[in-house]
N, C-alpha and C. Protein backbone atom coordinates (compact mmCIF):
# COMPACT_ATOMS: atom_id res chain seq x y z
N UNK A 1 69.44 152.44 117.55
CA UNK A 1 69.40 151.00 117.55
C UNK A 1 67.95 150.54 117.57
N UNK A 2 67.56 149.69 116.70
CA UNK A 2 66.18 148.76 117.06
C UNK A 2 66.37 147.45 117.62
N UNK A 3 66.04 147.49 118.74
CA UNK A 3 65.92 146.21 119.97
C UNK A 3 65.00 145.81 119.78
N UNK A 4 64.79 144.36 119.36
CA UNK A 4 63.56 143.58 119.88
C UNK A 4 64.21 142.27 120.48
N UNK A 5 62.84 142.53 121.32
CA UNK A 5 62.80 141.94 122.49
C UNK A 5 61.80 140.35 122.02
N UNK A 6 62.77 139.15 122.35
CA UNK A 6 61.95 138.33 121.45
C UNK A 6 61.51 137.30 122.33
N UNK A 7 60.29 136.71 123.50
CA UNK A 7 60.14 135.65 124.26
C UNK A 7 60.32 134.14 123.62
N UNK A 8 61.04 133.35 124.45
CA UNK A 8 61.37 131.87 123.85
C UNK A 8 59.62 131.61 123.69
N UNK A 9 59.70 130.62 122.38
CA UNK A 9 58.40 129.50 121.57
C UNK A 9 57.67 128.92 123.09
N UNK A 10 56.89 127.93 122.42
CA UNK A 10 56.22 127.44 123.54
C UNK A 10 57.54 125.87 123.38
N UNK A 11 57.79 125.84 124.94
CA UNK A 11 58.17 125.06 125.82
C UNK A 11 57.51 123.75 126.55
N UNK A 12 57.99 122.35 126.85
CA UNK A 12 57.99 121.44 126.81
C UNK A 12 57.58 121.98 128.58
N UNK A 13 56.58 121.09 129.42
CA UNK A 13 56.27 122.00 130.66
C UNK A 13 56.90 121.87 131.87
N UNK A 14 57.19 122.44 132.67
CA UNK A 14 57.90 122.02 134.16
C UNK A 14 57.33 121.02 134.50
N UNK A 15 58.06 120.09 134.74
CA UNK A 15 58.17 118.25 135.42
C UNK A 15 58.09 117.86 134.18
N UNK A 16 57.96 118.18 132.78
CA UNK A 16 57.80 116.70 131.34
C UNK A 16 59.18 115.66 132.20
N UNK A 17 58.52 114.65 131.85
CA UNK A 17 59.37 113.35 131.97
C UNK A 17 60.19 113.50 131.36
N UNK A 18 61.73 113.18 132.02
CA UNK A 18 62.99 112.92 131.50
C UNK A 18 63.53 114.24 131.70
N UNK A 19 63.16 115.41 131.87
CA UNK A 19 63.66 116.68 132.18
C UNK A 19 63.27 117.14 133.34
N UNK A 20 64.77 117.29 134.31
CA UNK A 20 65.10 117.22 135.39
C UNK A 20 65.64 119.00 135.96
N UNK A 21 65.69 119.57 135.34
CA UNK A 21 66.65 120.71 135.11
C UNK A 21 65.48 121.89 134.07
N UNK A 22 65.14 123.28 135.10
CA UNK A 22 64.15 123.95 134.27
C UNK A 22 65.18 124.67 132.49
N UNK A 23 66.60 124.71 132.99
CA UNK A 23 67.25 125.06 132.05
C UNK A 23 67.09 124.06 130.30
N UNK A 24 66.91 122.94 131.21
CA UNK A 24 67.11 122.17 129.85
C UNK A 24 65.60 121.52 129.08
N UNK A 25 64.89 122.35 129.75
CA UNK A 25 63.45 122.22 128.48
C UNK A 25 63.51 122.71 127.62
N UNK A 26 63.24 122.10 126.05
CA UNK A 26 63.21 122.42 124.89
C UNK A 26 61.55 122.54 124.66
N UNK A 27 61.48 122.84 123.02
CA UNK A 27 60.75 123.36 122.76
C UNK A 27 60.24 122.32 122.21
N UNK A 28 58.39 122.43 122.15
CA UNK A 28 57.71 121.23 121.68
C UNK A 28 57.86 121.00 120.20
N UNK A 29 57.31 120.48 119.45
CA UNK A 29 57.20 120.14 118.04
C UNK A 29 56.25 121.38 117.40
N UNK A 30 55.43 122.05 117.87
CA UNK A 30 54.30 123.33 117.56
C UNK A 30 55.22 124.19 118.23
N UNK A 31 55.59 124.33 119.15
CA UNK A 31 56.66 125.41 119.59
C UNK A 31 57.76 125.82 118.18
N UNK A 32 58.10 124.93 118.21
CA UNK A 32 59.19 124.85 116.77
C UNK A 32 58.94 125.50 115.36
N UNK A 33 57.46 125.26 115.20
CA UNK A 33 56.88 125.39 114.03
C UNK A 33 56.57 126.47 113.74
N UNK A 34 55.78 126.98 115.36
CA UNK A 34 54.79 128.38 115.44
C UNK A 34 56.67 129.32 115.41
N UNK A 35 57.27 129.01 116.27
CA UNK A 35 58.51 130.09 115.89
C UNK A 35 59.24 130.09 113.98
N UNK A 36 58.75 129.27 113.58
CA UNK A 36 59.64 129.47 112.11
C UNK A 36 58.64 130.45 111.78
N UNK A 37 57.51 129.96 112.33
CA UNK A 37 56.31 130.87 111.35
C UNK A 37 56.63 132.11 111.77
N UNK A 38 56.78 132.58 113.25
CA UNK A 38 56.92 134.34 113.51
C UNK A 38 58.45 134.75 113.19
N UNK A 39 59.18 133.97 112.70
CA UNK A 39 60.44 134.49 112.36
C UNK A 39 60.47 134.70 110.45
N UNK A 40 59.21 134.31 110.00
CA UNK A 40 59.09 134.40 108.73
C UNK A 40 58.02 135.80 108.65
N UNK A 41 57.27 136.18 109.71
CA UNK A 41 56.71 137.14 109.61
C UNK A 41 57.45 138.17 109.83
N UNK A 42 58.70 138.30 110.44
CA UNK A 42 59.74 139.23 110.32
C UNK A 42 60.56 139.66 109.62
N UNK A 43 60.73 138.24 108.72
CA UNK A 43 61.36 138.81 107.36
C UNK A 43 60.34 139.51 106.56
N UNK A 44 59.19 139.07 106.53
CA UNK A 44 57.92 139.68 105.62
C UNK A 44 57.17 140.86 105.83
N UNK A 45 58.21 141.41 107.08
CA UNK A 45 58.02 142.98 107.89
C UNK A 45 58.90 143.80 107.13
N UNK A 46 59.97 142.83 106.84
CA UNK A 46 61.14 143.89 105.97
C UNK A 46 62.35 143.96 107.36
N UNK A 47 62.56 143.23 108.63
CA UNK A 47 63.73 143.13 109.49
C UNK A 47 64.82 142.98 109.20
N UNK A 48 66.12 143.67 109.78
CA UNK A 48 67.20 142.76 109.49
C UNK A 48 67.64 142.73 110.52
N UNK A 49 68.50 142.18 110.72
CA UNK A 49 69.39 141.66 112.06
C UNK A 49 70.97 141.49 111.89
N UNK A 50 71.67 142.22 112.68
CA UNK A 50 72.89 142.67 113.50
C UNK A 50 73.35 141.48 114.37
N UNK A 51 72.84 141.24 114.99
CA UNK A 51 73.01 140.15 116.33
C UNK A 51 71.61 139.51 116.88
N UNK A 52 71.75 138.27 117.60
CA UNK A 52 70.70 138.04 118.10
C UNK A 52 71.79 137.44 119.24
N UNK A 53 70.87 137.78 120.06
CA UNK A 53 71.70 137.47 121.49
C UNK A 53 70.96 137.12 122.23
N UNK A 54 71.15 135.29 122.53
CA UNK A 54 70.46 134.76 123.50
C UNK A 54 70.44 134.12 124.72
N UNK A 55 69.56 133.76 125.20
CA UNK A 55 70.00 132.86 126.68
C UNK A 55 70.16 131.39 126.37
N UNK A 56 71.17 131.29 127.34
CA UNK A 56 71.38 129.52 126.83
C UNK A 56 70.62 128.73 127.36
N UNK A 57 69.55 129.13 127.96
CA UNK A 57 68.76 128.05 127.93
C UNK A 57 67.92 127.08 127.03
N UNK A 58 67.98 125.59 127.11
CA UNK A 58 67.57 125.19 125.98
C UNK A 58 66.55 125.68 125.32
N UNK A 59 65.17 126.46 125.65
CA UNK A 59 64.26 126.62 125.04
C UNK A 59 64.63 128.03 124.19
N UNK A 60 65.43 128.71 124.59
CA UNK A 60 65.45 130.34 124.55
C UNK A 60 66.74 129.84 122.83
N UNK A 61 67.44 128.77 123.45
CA UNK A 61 68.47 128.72 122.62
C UNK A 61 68.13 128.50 121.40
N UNK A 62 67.04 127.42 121.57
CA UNK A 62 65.91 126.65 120.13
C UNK A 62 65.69 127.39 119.25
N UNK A 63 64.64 128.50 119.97
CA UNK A 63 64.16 129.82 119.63
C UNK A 63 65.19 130.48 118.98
N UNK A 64 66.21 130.78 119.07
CA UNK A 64 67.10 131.75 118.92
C UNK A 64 67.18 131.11 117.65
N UNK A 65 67.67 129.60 117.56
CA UNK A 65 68.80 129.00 116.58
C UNK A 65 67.32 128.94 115.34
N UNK A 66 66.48 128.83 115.56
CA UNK A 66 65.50 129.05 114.23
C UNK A 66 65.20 130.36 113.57
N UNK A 67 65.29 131.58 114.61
CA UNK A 67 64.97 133.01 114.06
C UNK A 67 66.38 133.28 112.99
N UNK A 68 68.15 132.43 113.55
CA UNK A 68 68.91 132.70 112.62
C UNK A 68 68.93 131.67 111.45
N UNK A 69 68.30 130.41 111.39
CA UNK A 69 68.07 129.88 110.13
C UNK A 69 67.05 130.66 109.47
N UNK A 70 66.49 131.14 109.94
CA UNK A 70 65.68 131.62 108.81
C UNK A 70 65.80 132.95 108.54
N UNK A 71 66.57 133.56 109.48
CA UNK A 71 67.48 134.75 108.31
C UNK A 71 68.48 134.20 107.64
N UNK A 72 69.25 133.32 107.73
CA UNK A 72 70.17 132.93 106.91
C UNK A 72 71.76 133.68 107.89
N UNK A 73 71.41 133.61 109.44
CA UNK A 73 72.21 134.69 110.01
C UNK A 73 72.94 133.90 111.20
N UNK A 74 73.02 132.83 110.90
CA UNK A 74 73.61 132.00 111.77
C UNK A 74 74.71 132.57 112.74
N UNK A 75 75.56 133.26 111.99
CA UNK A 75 76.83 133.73 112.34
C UNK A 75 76.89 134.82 113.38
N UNK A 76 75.63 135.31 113.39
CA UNK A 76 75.65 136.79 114.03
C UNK A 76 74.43 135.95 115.12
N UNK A 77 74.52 134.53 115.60
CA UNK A 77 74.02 134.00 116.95
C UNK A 77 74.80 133.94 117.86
N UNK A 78 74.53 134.88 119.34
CA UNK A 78 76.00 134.64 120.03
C UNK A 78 74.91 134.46 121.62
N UNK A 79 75.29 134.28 122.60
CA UNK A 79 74.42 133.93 123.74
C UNK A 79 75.34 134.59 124.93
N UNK A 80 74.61 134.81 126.03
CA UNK A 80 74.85 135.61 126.83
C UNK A 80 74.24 135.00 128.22
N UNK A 81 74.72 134.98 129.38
CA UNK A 81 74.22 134.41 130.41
C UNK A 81 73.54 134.85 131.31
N UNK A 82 73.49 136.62 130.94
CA UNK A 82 72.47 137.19 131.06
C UNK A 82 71.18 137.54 131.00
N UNK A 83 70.88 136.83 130.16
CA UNK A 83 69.31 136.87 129.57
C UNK A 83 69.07 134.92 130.14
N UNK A 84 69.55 134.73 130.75
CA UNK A 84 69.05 133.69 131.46
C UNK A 84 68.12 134.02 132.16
N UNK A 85 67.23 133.04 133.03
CA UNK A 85 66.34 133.41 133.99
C UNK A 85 67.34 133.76 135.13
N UNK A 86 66.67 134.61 135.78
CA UNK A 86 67.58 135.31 136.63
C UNK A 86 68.62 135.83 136.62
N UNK A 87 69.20 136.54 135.43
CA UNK A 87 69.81 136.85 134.74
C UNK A 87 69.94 138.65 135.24
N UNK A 88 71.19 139.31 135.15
CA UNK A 88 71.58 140.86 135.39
C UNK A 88 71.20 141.50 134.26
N UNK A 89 69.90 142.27 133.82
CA UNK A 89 69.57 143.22 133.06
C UNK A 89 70.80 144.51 132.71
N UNK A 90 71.31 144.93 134.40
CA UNK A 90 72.55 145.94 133.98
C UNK A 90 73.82 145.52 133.74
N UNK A 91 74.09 143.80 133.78
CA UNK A 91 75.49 143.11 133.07
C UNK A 91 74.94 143.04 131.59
N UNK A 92 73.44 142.71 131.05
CA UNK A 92 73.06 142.92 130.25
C UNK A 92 73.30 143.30 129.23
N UNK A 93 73.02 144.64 129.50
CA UNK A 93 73.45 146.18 128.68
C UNK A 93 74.84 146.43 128.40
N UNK A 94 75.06 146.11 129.82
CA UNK A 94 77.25 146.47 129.72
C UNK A 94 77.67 145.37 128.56
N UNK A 95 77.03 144.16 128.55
CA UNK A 95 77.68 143.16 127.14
C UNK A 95 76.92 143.93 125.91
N UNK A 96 76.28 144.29 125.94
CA UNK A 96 75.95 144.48 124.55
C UNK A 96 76.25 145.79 124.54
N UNK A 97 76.61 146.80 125.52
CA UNK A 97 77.41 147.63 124.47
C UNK A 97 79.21 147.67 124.72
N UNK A 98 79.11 146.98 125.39
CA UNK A 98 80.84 146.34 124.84
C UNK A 98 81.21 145.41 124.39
N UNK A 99 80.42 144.41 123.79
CA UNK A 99 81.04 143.02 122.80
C UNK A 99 80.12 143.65 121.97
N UNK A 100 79.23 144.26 121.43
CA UNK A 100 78.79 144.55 120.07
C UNK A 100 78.37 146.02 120.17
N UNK A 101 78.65 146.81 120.84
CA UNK A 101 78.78 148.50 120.38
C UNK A 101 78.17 148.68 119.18
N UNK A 102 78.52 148.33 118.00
CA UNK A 102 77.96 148.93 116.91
C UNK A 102 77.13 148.59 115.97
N UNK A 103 76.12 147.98 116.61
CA UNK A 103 75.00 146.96 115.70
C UNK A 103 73.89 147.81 116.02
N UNK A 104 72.66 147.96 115.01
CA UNK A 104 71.56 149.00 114.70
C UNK A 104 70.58 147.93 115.06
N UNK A 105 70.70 146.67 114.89
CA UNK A 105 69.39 145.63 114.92
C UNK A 105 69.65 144.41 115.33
N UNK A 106 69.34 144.29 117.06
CA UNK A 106 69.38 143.53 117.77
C UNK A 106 68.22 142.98 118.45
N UNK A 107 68.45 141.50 118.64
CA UNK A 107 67.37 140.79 118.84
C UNK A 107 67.63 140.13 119.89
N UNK A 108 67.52 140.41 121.48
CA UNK A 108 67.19 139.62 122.48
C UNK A 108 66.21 138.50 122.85
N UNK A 109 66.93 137.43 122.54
CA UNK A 109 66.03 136.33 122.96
C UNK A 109 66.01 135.97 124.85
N UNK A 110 64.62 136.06 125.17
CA UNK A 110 64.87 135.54 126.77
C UNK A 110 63.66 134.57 127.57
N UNK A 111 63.40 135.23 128.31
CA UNK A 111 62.13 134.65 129.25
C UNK A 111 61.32 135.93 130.35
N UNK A 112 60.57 135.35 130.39
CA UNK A 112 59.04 136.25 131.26
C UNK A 112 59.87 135.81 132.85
N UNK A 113 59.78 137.33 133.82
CA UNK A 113 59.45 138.06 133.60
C UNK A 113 60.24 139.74 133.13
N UNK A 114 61.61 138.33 133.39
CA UNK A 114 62.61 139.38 132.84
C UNK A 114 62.51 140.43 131.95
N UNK A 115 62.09 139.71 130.43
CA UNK A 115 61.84 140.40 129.61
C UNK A 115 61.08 141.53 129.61
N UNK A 116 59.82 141.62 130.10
CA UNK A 116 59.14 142.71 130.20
C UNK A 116 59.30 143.66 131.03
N UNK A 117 60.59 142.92 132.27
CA UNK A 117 60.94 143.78 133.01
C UNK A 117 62.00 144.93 132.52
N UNK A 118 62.89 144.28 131.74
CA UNK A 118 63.89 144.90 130.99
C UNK A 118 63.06 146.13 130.02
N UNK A 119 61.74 145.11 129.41
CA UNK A 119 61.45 146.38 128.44
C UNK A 119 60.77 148.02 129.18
N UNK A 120 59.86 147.40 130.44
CA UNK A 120 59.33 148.09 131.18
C UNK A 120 61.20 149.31 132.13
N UNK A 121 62.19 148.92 131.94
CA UNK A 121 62.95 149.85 132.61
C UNK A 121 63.51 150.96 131.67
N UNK A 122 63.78 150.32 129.95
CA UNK A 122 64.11 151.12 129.14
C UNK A 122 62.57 151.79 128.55
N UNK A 123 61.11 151.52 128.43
CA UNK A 123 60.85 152.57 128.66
C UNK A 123 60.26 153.72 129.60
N UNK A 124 60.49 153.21 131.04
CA UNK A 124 59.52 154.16 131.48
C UNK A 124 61.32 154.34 132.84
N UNK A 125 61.94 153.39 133.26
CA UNK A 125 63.12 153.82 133.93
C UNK A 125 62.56 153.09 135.58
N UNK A 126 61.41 152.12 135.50
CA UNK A 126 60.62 151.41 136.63
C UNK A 126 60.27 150.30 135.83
N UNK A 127 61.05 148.99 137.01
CA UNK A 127 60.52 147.63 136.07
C UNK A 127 59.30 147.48 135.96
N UNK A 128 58.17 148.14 136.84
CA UNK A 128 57.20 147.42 137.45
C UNK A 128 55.78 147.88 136.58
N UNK A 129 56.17 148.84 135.45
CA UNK A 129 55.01 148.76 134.34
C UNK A 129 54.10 147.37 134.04
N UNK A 130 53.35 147.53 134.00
CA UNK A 130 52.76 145.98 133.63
C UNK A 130 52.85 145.82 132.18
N UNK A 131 53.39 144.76 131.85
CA UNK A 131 53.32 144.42 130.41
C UNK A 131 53.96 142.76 130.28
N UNK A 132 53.40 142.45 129.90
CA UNK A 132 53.58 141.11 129.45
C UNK A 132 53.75 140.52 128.49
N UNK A 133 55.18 139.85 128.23
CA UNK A 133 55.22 139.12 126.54
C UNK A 133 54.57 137.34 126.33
N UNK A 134 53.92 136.91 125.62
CA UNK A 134 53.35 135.57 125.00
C UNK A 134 54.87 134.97 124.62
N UNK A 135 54.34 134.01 124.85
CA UNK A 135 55.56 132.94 123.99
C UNK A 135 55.92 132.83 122.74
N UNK A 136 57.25 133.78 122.50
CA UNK A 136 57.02 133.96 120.41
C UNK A 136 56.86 135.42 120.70
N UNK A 137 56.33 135.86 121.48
CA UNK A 137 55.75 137.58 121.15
C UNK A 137 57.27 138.00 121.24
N UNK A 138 57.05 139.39 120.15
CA UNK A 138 58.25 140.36 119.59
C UNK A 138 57.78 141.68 120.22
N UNK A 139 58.49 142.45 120.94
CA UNK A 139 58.48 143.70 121.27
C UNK A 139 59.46 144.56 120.65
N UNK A 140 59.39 145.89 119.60
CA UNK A 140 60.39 146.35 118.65
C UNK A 140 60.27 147.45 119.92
N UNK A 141 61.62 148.44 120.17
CA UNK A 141 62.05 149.09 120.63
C UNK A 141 62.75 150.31 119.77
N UNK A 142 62.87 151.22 119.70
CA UNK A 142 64.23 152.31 119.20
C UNK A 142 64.89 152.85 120.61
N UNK A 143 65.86 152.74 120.37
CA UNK A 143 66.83 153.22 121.44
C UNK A 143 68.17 154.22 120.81
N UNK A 144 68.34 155.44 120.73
CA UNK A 144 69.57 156.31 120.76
C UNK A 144 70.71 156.12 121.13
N UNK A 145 71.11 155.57 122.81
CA UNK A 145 71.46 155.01 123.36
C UNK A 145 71.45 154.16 125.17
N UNK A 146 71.96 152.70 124.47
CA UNK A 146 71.30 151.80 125.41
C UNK A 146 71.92 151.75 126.66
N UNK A 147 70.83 152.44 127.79
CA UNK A 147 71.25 152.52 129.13
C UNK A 147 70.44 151.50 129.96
N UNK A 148 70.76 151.36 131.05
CA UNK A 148 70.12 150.84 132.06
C UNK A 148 68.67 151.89 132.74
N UNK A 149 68.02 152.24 132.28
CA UNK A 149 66.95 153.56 132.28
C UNK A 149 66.16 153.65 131.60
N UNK A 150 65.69 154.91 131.48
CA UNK A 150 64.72 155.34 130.50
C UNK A 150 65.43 156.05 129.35
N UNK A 151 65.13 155.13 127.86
CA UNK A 151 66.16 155.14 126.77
C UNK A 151 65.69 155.01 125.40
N UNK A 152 64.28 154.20 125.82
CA UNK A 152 63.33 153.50 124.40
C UNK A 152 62.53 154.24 124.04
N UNK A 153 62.25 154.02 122.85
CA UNK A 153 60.56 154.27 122.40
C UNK A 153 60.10 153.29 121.70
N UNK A 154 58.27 153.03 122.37
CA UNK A 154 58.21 151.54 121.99
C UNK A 154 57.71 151.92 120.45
N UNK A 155 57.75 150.89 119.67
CA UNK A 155 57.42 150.89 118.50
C UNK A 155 56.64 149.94 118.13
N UNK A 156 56.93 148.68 118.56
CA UNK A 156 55.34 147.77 118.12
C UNK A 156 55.50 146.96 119.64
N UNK A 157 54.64 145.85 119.03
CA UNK A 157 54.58 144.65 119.84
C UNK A 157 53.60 143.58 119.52
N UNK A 158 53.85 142.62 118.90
CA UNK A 158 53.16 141.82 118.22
C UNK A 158 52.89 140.05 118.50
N UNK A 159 51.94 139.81 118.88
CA UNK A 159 51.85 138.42 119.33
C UNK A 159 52.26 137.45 118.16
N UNK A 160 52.57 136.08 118.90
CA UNK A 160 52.86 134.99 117.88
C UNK A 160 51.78 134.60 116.54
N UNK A 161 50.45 134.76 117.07
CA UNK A 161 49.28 134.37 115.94
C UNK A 161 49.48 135.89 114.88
N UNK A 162 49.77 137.28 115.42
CA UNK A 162 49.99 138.41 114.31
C UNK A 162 51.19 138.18 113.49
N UNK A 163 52.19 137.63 113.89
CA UNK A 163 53.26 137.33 113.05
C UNK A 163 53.44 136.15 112.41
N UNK A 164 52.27 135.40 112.41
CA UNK A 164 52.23 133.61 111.96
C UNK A 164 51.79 134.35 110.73
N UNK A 165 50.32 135.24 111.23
CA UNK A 165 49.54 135.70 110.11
C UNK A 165 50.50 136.45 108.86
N UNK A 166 51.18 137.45 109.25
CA UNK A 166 51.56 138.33 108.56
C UNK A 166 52.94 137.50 107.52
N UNK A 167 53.49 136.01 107.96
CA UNK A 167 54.43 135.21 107.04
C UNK A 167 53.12 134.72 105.76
């Protein structure tokens, strides 16, 4: 399987006026933009995508719902309440390999610091690697099979300005 690991765009900031609720910040107008752009540098990598599976949070959701317009993959957007903030990394895993078992190219959309925590357990089997994803940043993974452990091998990891560039 190739997992990437995909951090929500840039986000509208804790306290913006009128948003009351950290769940329901969306994404700015450059947030929006800079994500079409790194979801166009993924097609221009040669990606395809199986599933993208995201958190419902509004910003993560934004994020999500532009990486499948611009594959043209709408259908294969499904969300998970897991990859929320504060979200179960090992309910995680158990949904994705029992509501989609057999997909090669999956795309987790989430939030910091989860994300890097998740990536830091599949590869080393300890959340507490330091690594950190940018807003927009893609972490590609290979995985054999997906455990709660040590399972990955990393394969890239690419900030939002390398994948603006590379569309």
């Amino acid at each position: 399987m190739n997992l990437f690991l995909l951090r929500h765009a840039i986000a509208v900031p804790h306290g913006y006026p009128g948003i009351d609720r950290d769940g329901d910040r969306p994404l700015t107008p450059k947030g929006e933009k800079k994500m079409r752009q790194i979801a166009e540098g993924l097609v221009a990598l040669g990606v395809t995508l199986d599933l993208i599976l995201s958190s419902p949070l509004v910003r993560a959701r934004q994020t999500a719902e532009i990486l499948a317009k611009v594959f043209d993959e709408e259908e294969k957007l499904k969300y998970s309440d897991h990859l929320a903030v504060g979200g179960d990394p090992r309910m995680l895993i158990n949904d994705v390999n029992q509501r989609f078992g057999a997909v090669d190219n999956v795309v987790l959309v989430g939030h910091e610091p989860s994300l890097s925590e998740l990536v830091s357990v599949l590869l080393s089997g300890d959340p507490g690697l330091p690594f950190t994803m940018k807003k927009g940043g893609v972490c590609k993974l290979a995985v054999d099979k997906l455990i709660y452990g040590r399972c990955a091998t990393f394969e890239w990891l690419l900030t939002p300005a390398q994948l603006s560039r590379i569309s």
